[in-house]
C-alpha atoms as a PDB file:
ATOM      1  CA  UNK A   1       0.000   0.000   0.000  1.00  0.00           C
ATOM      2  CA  UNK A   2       1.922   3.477  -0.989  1.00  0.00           C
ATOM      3  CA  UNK A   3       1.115   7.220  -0.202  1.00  0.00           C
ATOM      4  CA  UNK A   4       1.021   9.853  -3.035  1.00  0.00           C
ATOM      5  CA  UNK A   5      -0.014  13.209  -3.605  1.00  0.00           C
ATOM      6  CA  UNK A   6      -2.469  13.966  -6.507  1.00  0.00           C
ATOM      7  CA  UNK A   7      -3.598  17.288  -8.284  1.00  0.00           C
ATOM      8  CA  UNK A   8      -6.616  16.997  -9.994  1.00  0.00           C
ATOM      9  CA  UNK A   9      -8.421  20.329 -12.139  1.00  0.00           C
ATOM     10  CA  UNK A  10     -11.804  19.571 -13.103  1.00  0.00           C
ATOM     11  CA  UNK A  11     -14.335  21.839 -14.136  1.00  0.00           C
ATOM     12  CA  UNK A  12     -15.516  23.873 -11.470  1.00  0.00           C
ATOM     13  CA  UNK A  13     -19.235  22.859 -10.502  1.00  0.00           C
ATOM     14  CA  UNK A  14     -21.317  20.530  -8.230  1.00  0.00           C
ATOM     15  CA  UNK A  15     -20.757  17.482  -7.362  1.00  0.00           C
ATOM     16  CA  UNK A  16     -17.070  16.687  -8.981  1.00  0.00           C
ATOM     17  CA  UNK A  17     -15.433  16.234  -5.305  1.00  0.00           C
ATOM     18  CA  UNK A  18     -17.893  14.003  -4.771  1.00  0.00           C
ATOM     19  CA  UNK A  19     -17.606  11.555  -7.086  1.00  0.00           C
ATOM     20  CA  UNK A  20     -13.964  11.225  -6.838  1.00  0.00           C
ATOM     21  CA  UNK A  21     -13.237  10.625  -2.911  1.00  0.00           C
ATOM     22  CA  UNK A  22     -16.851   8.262  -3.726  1.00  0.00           C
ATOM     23  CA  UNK A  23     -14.029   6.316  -6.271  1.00  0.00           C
ATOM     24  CA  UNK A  24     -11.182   6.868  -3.581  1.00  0.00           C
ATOM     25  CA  UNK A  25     -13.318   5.437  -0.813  1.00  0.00           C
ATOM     26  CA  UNK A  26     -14.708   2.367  -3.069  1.00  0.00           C
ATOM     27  CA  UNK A  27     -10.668   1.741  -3.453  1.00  0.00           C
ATOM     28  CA  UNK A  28     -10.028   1.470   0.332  1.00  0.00           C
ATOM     29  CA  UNK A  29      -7.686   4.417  -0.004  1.00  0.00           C
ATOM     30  CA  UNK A  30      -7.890   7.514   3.051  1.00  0.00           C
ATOM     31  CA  UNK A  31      -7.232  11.120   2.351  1.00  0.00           C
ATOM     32  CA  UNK A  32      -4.849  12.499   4.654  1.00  0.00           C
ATOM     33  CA  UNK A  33      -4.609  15.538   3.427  1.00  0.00           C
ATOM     34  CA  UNK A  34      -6.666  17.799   1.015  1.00  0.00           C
ATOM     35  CA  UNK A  35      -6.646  21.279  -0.296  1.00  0.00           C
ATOM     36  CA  UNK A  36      -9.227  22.463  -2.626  1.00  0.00           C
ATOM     37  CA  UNK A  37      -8.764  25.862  -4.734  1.00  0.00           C
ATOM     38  CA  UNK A  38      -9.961  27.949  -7.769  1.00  0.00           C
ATOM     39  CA  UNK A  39      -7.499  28.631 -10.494  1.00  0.00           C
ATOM     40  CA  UNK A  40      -7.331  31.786 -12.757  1.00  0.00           C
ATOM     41  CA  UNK A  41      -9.160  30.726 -15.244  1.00  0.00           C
ATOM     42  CA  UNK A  42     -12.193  29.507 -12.972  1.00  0.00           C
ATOM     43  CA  UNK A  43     -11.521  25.800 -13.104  1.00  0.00           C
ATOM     44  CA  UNK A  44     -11.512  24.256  -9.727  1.00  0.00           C
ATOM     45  CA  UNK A  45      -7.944  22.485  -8.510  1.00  0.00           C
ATOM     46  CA  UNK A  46      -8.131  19.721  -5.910  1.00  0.00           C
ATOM     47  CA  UNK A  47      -4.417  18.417  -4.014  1.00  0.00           C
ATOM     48  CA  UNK A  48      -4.869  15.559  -2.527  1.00  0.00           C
ATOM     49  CA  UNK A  49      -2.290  12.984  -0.186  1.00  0.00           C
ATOM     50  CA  UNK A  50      -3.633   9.928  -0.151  1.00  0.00           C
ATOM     51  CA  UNK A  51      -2.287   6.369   1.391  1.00  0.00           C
ATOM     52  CA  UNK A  52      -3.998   2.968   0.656  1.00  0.00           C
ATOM     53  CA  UNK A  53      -3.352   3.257  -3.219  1.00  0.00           C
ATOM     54  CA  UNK A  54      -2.483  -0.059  -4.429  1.00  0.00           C
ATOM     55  CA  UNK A  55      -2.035   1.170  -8.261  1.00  0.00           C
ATOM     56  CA  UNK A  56      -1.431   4.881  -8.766  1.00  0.00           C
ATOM     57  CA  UNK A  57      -1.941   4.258 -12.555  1.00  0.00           C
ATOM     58  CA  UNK A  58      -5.273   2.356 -12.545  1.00  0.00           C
ATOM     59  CA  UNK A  59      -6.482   5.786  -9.966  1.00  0.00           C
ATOM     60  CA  UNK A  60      -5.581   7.900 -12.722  1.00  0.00           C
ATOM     61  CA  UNK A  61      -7.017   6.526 -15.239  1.00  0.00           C
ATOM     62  CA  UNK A  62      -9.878   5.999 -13.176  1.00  0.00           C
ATOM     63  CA  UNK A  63     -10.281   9.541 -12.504  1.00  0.00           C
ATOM     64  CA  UNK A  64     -10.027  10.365 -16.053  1.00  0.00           C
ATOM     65  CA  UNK A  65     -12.840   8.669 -16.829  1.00  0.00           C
ATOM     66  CA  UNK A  66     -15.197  11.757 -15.370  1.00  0.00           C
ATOM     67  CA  UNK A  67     -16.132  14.035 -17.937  1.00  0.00           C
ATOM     68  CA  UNK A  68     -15.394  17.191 -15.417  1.00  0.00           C
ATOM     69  CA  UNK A  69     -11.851  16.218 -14.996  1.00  0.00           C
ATOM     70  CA  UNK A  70      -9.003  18.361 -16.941  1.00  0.00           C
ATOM     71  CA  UNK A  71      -6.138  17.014 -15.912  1.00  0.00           C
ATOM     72  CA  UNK A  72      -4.006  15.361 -13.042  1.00  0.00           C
ATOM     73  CA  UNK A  73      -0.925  15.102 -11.659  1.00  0.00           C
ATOM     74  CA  UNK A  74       1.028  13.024  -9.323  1.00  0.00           C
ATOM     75  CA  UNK A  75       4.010  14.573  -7.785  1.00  0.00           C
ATOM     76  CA  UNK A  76       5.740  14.420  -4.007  1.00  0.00           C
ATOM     77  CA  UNK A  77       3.863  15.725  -1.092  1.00  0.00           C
ATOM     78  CA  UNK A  78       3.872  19.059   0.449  1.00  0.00           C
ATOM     79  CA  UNK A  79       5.853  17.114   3.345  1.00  0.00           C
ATOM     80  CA  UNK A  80       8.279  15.712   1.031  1.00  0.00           C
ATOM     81  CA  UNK A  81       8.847  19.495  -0.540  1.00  0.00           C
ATOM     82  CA  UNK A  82       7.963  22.049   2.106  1.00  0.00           C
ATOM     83  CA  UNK A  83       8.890  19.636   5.192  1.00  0.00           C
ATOM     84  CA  UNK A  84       7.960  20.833   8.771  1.00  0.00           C
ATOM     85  CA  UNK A  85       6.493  24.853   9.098  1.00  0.00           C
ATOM     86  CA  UNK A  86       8.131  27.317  11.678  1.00  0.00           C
ATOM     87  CA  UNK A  87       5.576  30.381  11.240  1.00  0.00           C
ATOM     88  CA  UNK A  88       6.747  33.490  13.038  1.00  0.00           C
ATOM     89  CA  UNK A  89       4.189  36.007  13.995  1.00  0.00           C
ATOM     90  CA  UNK A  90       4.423  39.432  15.714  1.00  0.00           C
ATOM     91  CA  UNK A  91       5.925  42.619  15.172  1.00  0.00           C
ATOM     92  CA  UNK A  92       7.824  43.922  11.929  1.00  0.00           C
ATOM     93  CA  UNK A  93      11.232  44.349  13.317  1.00  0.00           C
ATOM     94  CA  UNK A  94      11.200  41.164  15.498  1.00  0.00           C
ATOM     95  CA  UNK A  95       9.596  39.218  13.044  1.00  0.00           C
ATOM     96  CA  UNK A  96      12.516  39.817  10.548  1.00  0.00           C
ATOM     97  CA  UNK A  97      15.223  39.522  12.738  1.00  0.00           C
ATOM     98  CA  UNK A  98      13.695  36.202  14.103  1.00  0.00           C
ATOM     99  CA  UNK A  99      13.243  34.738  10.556  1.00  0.00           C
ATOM    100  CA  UNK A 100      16.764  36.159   9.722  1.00  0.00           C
ATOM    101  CA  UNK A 101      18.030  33.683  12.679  1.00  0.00           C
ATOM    102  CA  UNK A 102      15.680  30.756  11.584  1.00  0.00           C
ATOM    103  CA  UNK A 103      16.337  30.616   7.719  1.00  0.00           C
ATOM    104  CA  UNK A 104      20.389  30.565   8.706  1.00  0.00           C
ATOM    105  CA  UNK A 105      19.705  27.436  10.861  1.00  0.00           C
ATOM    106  CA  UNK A 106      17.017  25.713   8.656  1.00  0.00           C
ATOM    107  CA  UNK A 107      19.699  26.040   5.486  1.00  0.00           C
ATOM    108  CA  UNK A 108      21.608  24.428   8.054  1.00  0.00           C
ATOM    109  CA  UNK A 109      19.679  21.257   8.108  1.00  0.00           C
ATOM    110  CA  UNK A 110      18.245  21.577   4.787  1.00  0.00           C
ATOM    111  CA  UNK A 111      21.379  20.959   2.808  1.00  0.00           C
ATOM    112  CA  UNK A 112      21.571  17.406   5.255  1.00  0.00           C
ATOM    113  CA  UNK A 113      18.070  16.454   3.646  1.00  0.00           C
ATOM    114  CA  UNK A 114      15.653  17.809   6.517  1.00  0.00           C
ATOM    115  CA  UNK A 115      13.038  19.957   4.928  1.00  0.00           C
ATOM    116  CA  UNK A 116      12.081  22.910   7.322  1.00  0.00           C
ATOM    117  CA  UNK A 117      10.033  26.099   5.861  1.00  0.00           C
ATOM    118  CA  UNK A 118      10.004  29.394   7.659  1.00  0.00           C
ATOM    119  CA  UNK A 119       6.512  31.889   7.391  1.00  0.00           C
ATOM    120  CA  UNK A 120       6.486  34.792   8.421  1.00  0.00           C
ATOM    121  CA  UNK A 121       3.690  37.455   9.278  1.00  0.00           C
ATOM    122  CA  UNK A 122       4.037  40.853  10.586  1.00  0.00           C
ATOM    123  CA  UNK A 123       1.127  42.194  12.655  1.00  0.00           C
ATOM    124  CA  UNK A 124      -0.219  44.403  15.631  1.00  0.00           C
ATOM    125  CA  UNK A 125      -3.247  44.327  18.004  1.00  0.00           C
ATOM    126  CA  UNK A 126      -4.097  41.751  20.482  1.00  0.00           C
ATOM    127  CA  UNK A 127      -7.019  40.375  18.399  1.00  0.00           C
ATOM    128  CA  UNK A 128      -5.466  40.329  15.344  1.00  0.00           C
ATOM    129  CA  UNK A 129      -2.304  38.512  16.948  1.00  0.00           C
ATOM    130  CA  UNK A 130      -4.635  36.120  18.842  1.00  0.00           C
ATOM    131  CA  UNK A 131      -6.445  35.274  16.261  1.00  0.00           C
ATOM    132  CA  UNK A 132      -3.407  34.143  14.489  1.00  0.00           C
ATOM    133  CA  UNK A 133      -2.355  32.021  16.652  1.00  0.00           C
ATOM    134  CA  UNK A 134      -5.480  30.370  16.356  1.00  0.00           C
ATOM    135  CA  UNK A 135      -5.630  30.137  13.127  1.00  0.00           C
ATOM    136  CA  UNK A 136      -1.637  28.296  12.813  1.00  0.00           C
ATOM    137  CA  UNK A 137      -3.213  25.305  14.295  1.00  0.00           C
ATOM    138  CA  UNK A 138      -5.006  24.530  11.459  1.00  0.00           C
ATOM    139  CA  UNK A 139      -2.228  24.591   9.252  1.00  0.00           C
ATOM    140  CA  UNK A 140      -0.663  21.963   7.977  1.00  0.00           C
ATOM    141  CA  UNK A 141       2.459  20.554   9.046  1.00  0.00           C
ATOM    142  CA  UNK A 142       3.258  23.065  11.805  1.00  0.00           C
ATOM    143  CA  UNK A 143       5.412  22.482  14.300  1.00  0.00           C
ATOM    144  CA  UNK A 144       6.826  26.006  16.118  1.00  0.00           C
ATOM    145  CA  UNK A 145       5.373  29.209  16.935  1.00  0.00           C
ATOM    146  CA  UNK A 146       7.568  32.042  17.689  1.00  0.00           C
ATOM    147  CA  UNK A 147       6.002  35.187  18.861  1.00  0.00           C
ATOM    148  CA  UNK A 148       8.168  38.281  18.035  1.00  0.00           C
ATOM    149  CA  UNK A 149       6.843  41.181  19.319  1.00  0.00           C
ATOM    150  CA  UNK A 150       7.102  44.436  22.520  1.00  0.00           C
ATOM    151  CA  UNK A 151       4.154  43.484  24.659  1.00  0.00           C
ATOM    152  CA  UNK A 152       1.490  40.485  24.079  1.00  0.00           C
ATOM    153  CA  UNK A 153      -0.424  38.944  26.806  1.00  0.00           C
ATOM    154  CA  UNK A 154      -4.807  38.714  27.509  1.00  0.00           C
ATOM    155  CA  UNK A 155      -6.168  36.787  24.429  1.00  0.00           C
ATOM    156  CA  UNK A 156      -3.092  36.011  22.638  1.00  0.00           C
ATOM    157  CA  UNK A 157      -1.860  34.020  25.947  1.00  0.00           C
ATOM    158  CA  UNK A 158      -5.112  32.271  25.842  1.00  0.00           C
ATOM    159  CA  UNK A 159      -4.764  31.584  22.123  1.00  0.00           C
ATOM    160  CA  UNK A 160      -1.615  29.876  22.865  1.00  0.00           C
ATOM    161  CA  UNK A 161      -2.227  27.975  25.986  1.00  0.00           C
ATOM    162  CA  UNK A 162      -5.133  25.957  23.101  1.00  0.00           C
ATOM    163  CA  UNK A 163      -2.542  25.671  20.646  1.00  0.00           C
ATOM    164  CA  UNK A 164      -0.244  23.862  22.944  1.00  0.00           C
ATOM    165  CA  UNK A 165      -2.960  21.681  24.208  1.00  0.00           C
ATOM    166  CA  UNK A 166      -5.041  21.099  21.389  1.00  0.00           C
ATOM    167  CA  UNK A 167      -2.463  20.447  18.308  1.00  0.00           C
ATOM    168  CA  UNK A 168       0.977  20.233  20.431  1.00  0.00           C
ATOM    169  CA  UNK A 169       2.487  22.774  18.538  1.00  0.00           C
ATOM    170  CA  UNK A 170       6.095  23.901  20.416  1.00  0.00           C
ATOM    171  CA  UNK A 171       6.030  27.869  21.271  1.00  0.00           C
ATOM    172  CA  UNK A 172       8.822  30.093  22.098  1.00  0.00           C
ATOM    173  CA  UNK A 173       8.162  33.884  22.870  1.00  0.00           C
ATOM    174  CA  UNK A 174      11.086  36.416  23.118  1.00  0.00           C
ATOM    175  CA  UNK A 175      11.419  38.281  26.256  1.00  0.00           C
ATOM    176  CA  UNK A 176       8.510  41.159  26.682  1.00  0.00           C
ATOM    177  CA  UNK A 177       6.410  42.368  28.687  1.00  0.00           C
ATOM    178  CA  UNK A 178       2.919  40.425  29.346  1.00  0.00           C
ATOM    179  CA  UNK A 179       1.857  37.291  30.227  1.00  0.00           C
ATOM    180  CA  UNK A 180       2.523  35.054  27.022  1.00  0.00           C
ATOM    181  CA  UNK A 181       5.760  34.353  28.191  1.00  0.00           C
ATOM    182  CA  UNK A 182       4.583  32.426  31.750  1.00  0.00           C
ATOM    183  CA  UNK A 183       3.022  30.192  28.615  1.00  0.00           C
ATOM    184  CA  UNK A 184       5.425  29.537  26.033  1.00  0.00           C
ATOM    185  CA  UNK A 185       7.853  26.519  26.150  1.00  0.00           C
ATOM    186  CA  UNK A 186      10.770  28.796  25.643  1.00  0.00           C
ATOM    187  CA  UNK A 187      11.214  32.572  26.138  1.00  0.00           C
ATOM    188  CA  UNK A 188      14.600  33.937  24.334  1.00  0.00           C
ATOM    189  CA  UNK A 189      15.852  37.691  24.754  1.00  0.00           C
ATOM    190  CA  UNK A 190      17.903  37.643  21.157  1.00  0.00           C
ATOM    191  CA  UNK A 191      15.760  37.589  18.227  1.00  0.00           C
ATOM    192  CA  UNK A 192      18.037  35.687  16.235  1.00  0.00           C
ATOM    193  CA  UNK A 193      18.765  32.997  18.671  1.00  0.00           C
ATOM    194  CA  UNK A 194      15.096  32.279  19.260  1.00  0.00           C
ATOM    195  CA  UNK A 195      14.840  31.501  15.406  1.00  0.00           C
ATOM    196  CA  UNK A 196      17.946  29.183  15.659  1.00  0.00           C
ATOM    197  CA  UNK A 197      16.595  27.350  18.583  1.00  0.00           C
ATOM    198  CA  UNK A 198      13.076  27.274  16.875  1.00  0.00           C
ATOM    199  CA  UNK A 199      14.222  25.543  14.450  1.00  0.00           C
ATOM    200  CA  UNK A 200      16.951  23.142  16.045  1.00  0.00           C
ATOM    201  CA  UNK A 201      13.584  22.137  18.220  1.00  0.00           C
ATOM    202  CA  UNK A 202      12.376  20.843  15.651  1.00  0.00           C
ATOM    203  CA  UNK A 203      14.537  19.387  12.729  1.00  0.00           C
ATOM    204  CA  UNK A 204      15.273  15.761  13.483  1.00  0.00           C
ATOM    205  CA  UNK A 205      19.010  16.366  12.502  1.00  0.00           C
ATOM    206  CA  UNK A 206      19.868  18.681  15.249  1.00  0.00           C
ATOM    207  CA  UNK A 207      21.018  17.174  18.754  1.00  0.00           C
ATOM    208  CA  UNK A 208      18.456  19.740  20.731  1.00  0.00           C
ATOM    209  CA  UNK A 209      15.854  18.596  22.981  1.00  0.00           C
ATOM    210  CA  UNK A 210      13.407  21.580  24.048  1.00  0.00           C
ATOM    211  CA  UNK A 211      11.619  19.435  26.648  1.00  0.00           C
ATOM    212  CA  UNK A 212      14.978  19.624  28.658  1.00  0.00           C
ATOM    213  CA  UNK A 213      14.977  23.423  28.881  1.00  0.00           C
ATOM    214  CA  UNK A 214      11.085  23.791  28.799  1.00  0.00           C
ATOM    215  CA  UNK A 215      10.579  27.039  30.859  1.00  0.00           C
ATOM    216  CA  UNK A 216      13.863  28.591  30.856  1.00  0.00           C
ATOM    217  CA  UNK A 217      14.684  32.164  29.527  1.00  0.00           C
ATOM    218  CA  UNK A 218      17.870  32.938  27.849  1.00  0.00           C
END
């Protein structure tokens, strides 16, 4: 039983999805993963990781067979490309200097064949930040948060203590004023440090283990 990844473009309209994960499921094959958007030109675009497939030929030709499909692709995952996701989120000028530190140290590992990806987004305001951190949990592949920013505490400490709990996601906070540091795992003064150690927490080729300095501030 293998795992690919699958792009499909159909025309966009009713009932398409449908009839494909229908197929999938008649196959024994699980979705893992799936990301459905609209191209330029209107048609619809469907990326798919599935596991189960016994013969990725006889799916594609398969899935061929429906009038509303365009085309289709199989290529290696978003995992396989993009690896694990560091995002960094906060203000402008801690945001770059954080992501300055983490794309030095993901290189790093990268050129050893890990695959670690660094996004960044600069923003203000406790809702807006909150809300982000909210929102990184239902990304895929996570698997750091750094905040970067002066002062953040009230929702966006609540916002994290669910992040941690509810997807496991590792978050380290530079040294500021407010309570989001009593919840992060790690609180770092330098910028650039904190997106080093971000991403040495989490590449499986660095010899780093967070859990041993869970709590500390450097």
């Amino acid at each position: 039983m293998g795992k690919i990844a699958i792009t499909i473009k159909s025309e966009n309209k009713p009932g398409v999805l449908r009839d494909i994960t229908d197929l999938m499921a008649k196959c024994g094959m699980n979705i893992t993963y799936i990301h459905l958007f609209i191209e330029k030109d209107s048609s619809a675009s469907v990326y798919m990781e599935l596991e189960g497939v016994r013969n990725a030929e006889d799916l594609t030709a398969n899935i061929r067979k429906f009038k509303s499909v365009e085309n289709i692709e199989i290529h290696p995952s978003l995992t396989e490309i993009y690896g694990k996701r560091i995002i960094i989120i906060g203000g402008g000028a801690q945001v770059a200097q954080v992501a300055h530190g983490a794309i030095v140290e993901a290189d790093r590992h990268n050129i050893r064949g890990e695959r670690i990806s660094i996004d960044t987004i600069p923003l203000v305001g406790e809702t807006e930040l909150s809300d982000a951190v909210s929102a990184a949990g239902r990304l895929p592949r996570i698997e750091a948060l750094v905040l970067a920013g002066s002062l953040m505490g009230g929702k966006i400490s609540k916002a994290v203590k669910e992040i941690k709990k509810e997807h496991g996601v590792t978050v380290i906070s530079l040294n500021m004023p407010g309570s989001v540091t009593e919840y992060a795992d790690l609180v770092v003064t330098d910028p650039v440090q904190a997106g080093v150690m971000a991403v040495m927490a989490v590449a499986d080729t660095a010899n780093f283990n967070i859990k041993k300095i869970k709590g500390k501030r450097f």
